[in-house]
Protein backbone atom coordinates (compact mmCIF):
# COMPACT_ATOMS: atom_id res chain seq x y z
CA UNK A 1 -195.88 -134.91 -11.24
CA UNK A 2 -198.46 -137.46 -9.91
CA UNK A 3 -201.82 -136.57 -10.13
CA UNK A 4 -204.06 -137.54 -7.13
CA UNK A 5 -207.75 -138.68 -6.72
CA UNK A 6 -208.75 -135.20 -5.56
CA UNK A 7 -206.90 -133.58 -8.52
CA UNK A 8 -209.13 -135.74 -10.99
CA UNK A 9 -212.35 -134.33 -9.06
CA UNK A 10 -211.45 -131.21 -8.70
CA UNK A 11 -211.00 -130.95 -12.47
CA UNK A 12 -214.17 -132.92 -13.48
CA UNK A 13 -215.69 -129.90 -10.94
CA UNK A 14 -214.06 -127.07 -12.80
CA UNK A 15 -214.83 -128.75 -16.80
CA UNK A 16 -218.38 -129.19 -16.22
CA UNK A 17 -218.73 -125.14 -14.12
CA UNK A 18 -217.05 -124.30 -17.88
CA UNK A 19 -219.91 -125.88 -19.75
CA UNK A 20 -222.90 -125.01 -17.79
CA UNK A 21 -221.48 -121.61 -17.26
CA UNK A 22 -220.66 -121.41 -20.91
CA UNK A 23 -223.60 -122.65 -22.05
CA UNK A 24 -225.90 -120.27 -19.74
CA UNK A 25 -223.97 -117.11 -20.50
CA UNK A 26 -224.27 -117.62 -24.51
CA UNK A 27 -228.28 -118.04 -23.70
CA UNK A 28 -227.85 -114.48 -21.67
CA UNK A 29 -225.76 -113.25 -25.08
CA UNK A 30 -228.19 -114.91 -27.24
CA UNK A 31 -230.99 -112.90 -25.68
CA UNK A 32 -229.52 -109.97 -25.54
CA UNK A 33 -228.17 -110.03 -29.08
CA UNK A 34 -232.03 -111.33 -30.40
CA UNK A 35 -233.57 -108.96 -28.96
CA UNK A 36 -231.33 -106.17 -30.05
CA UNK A 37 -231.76 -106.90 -33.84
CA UNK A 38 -234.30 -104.78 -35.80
CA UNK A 39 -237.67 -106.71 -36.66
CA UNK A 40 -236.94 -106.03 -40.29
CA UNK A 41 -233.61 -108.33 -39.75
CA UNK A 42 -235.12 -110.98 -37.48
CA UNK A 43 -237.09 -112.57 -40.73
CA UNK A 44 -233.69 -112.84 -42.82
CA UNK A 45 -231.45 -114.67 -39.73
CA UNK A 46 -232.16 -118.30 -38.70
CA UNK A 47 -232.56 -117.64 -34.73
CA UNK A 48 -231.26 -121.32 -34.10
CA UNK A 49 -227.93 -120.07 -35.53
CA UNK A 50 -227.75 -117.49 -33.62
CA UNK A 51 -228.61 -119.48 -30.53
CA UNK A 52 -226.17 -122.69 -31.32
CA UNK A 53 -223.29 -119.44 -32.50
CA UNK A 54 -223.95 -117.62 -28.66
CA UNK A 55 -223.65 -120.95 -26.87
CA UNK A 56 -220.45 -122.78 -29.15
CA UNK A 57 -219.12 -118.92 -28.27
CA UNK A 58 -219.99 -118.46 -24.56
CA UNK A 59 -218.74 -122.01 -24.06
CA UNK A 60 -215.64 -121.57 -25.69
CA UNK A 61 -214.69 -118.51 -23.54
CA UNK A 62 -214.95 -120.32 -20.57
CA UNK A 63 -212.51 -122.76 -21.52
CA UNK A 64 -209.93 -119.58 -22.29
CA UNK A 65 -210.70 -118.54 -18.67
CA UNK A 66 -207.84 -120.78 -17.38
CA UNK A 67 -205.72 -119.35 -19.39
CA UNK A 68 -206.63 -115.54 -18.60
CA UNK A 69 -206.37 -116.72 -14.80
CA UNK A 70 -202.68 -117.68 -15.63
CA UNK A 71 -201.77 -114.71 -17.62
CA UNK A 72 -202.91 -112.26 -14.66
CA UNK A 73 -200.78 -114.72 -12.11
CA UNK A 74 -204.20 -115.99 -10.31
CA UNK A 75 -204.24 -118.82 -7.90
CA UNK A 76 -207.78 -118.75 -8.06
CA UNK A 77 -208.11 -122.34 -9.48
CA UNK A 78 -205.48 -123.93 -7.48
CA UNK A 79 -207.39 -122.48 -4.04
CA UNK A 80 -210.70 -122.90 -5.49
CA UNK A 81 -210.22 -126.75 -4.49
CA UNK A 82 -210.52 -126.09 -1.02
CA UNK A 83 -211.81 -122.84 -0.67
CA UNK A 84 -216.03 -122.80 -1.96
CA UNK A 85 -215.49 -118.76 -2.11
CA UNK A 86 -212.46 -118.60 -4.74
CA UNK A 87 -214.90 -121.81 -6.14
CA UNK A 88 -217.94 -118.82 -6.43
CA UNK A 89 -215.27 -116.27 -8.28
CA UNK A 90 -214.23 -119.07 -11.11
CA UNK A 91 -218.22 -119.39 -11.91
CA UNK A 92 -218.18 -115.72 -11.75
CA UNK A 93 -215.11 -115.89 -14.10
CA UNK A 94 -216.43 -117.91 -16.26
CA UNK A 95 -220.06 -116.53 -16.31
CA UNK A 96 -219.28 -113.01 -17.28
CA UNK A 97 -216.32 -114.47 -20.82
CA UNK A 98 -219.54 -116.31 -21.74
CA UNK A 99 -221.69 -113.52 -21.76
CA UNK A 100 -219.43 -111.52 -23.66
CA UNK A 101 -217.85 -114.19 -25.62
CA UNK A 102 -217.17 -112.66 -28.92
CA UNK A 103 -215.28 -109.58 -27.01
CA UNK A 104 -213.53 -111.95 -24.79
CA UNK A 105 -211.93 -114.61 -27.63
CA UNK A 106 -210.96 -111.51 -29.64
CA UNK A 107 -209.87 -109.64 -26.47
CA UNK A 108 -207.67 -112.64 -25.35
CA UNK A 109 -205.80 -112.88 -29.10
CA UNK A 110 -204.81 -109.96 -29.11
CA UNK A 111 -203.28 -110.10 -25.44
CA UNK A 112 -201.75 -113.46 -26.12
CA UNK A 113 -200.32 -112.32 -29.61
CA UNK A 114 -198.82 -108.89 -27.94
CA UNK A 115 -197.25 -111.17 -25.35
CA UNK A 116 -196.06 -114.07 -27.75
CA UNK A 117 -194.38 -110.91 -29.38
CA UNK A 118 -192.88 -109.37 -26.27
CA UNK A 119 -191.39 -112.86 -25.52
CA UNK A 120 -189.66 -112.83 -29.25
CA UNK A 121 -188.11 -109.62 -28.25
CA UNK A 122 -186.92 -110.73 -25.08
CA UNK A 123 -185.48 -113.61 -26.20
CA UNK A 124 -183.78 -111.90 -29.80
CA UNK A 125 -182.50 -109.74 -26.82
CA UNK A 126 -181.17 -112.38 -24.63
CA UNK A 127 -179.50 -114.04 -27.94
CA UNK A 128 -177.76 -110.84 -28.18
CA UNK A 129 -176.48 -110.63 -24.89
CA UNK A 130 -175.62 -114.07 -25.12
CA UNK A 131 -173.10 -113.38 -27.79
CA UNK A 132 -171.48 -110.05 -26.63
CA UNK A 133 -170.79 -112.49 -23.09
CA UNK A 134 -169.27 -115.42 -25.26
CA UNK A 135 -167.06 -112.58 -27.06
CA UNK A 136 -166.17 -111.14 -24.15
CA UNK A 137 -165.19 -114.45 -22.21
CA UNK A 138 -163.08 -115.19 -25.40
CA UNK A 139 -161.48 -112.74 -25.37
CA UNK A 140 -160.96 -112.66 -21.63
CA UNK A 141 -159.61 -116.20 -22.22
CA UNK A 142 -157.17 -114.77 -25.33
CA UNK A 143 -155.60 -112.18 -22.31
CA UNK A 144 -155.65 -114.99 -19.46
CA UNK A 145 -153.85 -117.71 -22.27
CA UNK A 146 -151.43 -114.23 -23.38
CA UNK A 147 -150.45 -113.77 -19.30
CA UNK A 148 -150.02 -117.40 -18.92
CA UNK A 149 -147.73 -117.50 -21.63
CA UNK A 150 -145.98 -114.72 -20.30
CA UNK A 151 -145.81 -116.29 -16.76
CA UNK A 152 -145.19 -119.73 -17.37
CA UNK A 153 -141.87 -121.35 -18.32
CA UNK A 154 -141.77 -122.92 -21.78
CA UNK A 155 -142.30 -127.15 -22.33
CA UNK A 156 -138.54 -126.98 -23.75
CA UNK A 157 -136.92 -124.08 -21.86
CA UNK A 158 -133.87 -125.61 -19.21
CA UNK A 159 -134.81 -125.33 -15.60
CA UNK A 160 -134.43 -121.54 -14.04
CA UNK A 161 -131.74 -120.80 -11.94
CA UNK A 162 -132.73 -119.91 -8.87
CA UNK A 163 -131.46 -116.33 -7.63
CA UNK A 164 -131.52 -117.45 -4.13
CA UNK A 165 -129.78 -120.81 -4.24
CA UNK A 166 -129.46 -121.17 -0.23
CA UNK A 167 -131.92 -118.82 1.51
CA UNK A 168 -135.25 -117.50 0.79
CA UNK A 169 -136.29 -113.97 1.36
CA UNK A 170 -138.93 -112.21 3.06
CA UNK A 171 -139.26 -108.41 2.79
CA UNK A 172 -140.53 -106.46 5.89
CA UNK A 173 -144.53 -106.18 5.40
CA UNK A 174 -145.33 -103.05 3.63
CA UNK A 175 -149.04 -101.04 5.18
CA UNK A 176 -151.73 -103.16 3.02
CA UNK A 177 -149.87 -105.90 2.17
CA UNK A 178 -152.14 -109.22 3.50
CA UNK A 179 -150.07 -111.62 1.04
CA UNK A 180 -146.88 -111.06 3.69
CA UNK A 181 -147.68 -110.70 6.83
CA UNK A 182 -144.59 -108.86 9.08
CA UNK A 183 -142.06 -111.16 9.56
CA UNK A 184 -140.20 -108.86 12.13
CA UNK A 185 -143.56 -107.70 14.00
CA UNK A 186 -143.91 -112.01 13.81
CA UNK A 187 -140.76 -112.84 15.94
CA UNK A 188 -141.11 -110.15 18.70
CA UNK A 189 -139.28 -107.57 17.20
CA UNK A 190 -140.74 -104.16 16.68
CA UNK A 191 -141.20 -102.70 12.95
CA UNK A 192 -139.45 -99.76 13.56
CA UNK A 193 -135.92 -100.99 14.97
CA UNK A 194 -135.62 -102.49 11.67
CA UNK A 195 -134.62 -100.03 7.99
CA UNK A 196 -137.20 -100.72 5.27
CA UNK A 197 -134.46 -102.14 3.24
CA UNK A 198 -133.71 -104.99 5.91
CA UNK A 199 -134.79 -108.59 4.86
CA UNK A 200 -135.13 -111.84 6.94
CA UNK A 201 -132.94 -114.76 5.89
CA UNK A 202 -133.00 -118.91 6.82
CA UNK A 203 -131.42 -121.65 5.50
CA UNK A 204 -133.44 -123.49 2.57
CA UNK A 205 -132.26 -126.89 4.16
CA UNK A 206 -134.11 -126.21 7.50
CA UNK A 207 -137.28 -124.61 5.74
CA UNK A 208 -137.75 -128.11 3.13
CA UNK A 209 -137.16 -129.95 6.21
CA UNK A 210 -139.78 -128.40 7.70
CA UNK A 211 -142.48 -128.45 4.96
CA UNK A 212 -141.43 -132.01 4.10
CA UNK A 213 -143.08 -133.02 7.32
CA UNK A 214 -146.26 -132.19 5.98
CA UNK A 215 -145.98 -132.14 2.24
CA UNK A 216 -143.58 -134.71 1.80
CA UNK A 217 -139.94 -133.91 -0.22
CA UNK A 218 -141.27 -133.75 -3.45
CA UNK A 219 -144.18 -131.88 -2.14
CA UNK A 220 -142.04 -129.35 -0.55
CA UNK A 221 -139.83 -129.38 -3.21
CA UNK A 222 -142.24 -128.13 -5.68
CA UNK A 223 -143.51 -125.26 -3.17
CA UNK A 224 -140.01 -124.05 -2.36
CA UNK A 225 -139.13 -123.71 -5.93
CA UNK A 226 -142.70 -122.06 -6.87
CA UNK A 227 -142.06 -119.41 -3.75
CA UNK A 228 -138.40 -118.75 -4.73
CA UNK A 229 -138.73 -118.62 -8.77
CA UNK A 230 -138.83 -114.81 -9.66
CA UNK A 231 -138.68 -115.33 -13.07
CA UNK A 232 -142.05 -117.10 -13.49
CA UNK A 233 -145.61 -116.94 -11.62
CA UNK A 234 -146.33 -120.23 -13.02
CA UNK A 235 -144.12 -123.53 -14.26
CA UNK A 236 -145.38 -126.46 -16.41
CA UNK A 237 -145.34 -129.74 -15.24
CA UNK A 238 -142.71 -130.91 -17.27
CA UNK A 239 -140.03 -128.62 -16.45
CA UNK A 240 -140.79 -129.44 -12.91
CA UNK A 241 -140.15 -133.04 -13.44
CA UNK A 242 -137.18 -132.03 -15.50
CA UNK A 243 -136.36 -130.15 -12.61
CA UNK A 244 -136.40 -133.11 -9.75
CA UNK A 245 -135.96 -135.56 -12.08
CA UNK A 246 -138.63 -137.79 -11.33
CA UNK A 247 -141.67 -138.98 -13.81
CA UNK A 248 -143.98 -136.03 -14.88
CA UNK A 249 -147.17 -138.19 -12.96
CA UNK A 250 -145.44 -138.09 -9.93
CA UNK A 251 -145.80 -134.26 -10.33
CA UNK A 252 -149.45 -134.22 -11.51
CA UNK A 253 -150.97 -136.49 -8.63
CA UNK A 254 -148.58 -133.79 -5.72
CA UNK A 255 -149.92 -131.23 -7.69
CA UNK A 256 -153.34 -132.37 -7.58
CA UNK A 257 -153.09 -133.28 -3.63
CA UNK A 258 -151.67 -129.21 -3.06
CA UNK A 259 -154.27 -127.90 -5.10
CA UNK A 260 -157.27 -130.03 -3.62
CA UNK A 261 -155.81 -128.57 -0.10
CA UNK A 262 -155.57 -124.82 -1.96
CA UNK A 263 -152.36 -124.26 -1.62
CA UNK A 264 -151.56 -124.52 -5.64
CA UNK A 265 -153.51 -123.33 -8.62
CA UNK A 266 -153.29 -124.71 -12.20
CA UNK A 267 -154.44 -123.78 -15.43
CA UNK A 268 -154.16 -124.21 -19.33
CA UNK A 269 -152.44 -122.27 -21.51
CA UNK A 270 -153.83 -122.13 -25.00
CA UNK A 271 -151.45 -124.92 -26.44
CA UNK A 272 -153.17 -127.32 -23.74
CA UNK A 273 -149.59 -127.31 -21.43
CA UNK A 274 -150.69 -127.48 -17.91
CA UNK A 275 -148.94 -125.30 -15.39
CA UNK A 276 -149.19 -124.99 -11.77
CA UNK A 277 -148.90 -121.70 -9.46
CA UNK A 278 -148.34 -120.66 -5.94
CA UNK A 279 -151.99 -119.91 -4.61
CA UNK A 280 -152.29 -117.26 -1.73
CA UNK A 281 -152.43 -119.96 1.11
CA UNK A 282 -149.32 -120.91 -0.22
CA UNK A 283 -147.42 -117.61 0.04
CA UNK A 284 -149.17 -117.71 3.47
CA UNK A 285 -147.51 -120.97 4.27
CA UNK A 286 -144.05 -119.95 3.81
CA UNK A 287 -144.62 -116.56 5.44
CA UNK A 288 -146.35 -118.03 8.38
CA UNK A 289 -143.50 -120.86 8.50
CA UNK A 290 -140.67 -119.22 7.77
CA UNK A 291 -140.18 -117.11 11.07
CA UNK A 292 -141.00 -120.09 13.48
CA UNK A 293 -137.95 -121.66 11.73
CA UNK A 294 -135.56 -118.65 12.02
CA UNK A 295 -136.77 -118.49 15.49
CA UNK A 296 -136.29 -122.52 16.51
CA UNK A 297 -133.15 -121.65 14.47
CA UNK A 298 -131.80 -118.50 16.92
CA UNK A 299 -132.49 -120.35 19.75
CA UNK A 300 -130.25 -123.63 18.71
């Protein structure tokens, strides 16, 4: 932070209100305190150490003033440099600590100590927390790497088989479900003409061709066979390039471009593997693109 011209001033302004102040209010204490003492006591004290004690003292205080000021969240010093009225209230500030110097030091230890000890608290508190949230993300992280395990196909395992080698399916949307939107409702025909059992069928030829368009064939490729798999929600990036037979960086860098477009999601499994999911935009796609292709399809 860069301290300006009229910073400097205003400071030199505010240092030398702190002495005069300080020094005037521990020649009010002085007084007061003299004066106070029996005459039988005034012979045994030096009254120049007294004096030189009130005005080290009142002095003293007003430096601790600042600090008082930020303790009760004032803004009286910042405005005081443009406002002569907030100016008045710092003398006043430090005017009265100087006065009663010895109450105000001893006053202001305390508070600071009781805070400094409220702080230790908080933060012995906040280490606590701390660790109960780093257990509880491990072991979140234990259950996420456990369901990934149980979701992902193994580094070594052969390619699945998948149950639907030609077509891919599409149930009739069930009240609730947003994942599939109704594929009958979709092509003009009404929900109810249909059984609950029924399901929508197109060729898996005509569907790739489709998302190849977009995605190109290996990008469709790897879509089609996360969609149609039943056996796992996700698939490492091996057995995918097992699968196509093409190099497994081929696979990361199409897996990288569907999941920068949100379409995929990947994450680690606790041995490190990689794997790769169908994201909700994905299920979308094939939902949303399916029917336009059985209907293109009807009409040839």
């Amino acid at each position: 932070m860069e301290i300006s011209l009229q910073d400097l001033n205003h400071l030199r302004v505010l240092i030398i209100i702190m002495v005069i102040s300080g020094i005037f209010g521990g020649v009010v204490h002085f007084l007061g305190l003299y004066t106070s003492i029996p005459a039988d006591d005034k012979a045994k004290i030096s009254p120049k150490w007294i004096f030189w004690r009130s005005v080290c003292s009142g002095v003293a205080a007003t430096f601790i003033v600042p600090l008082f000021l930020q303790m009760i969240a004032s803004s009286i010093i910042v405005n005081s440099a443009k406002n002569l009225h907030e100016l008045l209230v710092f003398v006043s500030f430090c005017l009265v600590a100087a006065i009663i110097a010895p109450k105000f030091i001893e006053s202001m230890g305390e508070r600071l100590l009781q805070q400094i000890s409220e702080l230790g608290k908080q933060s012995t508190e906040l280490t606590r927390k701390s660790k109960e949230l780093d257990e509880e993300a491990k072991e979140t992280q234990a259950a996420l790497n456990v369901l990934v395990d149980a979701s992902t196909d193994q580094p070594v395992a052969e390619p699945v088989q998948e149950r639907t080698p030609e077509t891919v399916e599409v149930p009739e949307q069930e009240e609730g479900d947003v994942a599939k939107p109704n594929s009958v409702n979709t092509i003009g025909k009404q929900k109810n003409d249909h059984h609950p059992d029924s399901e929508l069928k197109w060729p898996k030829e005509l569907l790739l061709a489709h998302l190849s368009v977009q995605f190109g064939e290996l990008g469709a490729n790897i879509l089609y066979e996360l969609f149609s798999n039943r056996t796992y929600a996700f698939r490492s990036v091996t057995s995918l390039a097992r699968k196509f037979d093409v190099p497994a960086h081929h696979i990361d860098s199409e897996v990288l471009s569907l999941q920068h477009d949100g379409y995929v999601v990947t994450r680690r499994r606790h041995d490190g593997t990689r794997v790769v999911g169908l994201a909700q935009s994905g299920y979308l796609l094939f939902t949303n693109t399916a029917p336009a292709i059985v209907g293109t399809n009807r009409q040839a």
